[in-house]
C-alpha atoms as a PDB file:
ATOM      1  CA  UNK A   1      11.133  41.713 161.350  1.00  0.00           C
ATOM      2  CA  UNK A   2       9.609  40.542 165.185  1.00  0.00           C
ATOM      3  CA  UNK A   3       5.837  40.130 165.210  1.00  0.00           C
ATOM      4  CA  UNK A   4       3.782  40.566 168.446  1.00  0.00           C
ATOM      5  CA  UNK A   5       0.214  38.342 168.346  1.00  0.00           C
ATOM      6  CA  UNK A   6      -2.393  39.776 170.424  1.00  0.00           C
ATOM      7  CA  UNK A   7      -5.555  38.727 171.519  1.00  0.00           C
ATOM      8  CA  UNK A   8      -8.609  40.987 172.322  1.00  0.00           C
ATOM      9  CA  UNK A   9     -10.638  39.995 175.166  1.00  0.00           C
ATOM     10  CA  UNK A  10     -13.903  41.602 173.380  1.00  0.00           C
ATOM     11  CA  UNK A  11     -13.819  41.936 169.384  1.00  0.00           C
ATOM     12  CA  UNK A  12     -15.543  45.014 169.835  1.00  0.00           C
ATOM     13  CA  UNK A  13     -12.760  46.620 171.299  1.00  0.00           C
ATOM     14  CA  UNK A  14     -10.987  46.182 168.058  1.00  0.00           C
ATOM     15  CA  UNK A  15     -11.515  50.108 167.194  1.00  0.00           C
ATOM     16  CA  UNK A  16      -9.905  51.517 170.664  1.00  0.00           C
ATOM     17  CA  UNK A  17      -7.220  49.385 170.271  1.00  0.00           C
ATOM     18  CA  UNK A  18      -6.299  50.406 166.645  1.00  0.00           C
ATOM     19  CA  UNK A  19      -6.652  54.177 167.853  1.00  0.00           C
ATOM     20  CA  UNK A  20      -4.933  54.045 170.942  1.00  0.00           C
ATOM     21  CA  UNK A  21      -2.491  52.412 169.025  1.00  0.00           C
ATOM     22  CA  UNK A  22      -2.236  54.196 166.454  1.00  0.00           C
ATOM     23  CA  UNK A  23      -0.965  57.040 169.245  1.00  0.00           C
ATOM     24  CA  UNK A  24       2.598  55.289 168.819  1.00  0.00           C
ATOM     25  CA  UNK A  25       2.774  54.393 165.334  1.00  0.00           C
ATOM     26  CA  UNK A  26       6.191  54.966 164.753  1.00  0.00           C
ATOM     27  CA  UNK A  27       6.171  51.707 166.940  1.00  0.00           C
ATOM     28  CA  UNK A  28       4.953  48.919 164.432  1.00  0.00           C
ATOM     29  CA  UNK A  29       2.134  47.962 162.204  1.00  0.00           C
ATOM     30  CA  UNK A  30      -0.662  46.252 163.826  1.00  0.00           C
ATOM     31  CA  UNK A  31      -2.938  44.039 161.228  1.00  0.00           C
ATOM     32  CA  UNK A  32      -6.029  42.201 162.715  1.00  0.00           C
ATOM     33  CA  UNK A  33      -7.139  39.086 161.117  1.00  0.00           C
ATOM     34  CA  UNK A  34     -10.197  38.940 159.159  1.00  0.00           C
ATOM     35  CA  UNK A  35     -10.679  35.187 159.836  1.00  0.00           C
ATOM     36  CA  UNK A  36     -10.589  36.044 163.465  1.00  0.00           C
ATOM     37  CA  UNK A  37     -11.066  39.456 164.634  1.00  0.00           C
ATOM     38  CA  UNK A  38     -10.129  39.013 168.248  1.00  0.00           C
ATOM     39  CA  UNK A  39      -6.752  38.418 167.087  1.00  0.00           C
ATOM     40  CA  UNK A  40      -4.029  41.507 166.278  1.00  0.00           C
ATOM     41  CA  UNK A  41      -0.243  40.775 164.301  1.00  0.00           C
ATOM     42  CA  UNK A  42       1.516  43.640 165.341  1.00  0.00           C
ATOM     43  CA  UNK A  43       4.695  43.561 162.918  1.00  0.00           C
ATOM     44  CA  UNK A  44       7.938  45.472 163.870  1.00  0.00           C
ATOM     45  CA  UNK A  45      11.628  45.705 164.478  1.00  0.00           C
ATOM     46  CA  UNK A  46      13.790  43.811 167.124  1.00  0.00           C
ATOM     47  CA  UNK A  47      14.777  47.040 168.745  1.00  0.00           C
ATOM     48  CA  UNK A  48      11.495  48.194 169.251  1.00  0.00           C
ATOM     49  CA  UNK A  49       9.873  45.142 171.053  1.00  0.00           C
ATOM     50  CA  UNK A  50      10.937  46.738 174.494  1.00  0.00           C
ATOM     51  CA  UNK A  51       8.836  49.817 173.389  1.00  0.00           C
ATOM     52  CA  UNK A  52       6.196  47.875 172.453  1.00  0.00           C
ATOM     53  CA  UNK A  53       5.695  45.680 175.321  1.00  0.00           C
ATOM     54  CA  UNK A  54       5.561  48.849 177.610  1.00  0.00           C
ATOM     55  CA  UNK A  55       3.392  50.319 175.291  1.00  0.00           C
ATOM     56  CA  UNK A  56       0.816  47.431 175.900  1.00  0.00           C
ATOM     57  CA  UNK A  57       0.893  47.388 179.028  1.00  0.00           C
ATOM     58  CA  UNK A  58      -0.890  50.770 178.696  1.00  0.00           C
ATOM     59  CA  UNK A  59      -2.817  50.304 176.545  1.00  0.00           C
ATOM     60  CA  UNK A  60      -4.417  46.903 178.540  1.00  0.00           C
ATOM     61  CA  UNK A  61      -5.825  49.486 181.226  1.00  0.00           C
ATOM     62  CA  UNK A  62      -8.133  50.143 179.047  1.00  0.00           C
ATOM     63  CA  UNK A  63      -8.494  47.251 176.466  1.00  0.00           C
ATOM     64  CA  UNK A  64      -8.189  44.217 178.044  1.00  0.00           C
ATOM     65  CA  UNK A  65      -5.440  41.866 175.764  1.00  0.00           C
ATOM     66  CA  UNK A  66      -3.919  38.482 175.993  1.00  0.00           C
ATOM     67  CA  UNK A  67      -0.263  38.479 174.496  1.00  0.00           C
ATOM     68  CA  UNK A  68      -0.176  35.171 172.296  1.00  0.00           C
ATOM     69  CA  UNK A  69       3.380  35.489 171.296  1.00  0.00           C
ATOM     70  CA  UNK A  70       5.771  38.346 172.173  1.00  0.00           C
END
């Protein structure tokens, strides 16, 4: 299992994230950190990273993320 780490530029954001997200689910299961909210663990499979990572890249036009690991 690959995990993506994320971090949100505004914790608030937190909630469009999860729903836009949530638009590809089928994609992986993102998890946001209790101990620090800003941060999302998006767990998934190797041979949907490429998916993912184009995914993001839409989804950062409208929340604005910081890939920590990919």
């Amino acid at each position: 299992m690959s995990t993506i780490k994320l971090e949100l530029e505004n914790k608030k954001d937190i909630v469009l994230f999860q729903f836009l997200y949530s638009q590809n689910q089928h994609l992986g299961w993102p998890r946001s950190n209790r101990l620090n909210p800003k941060e999302i663990t998006i767990y998934t499979t190797d041979d949907l990273m490429e998916s993912n990572r184009k995914i993001l890249v839409q989804i950062n036009k409208h929340v604005k993320l910081k890939a920590v690991t990919l």
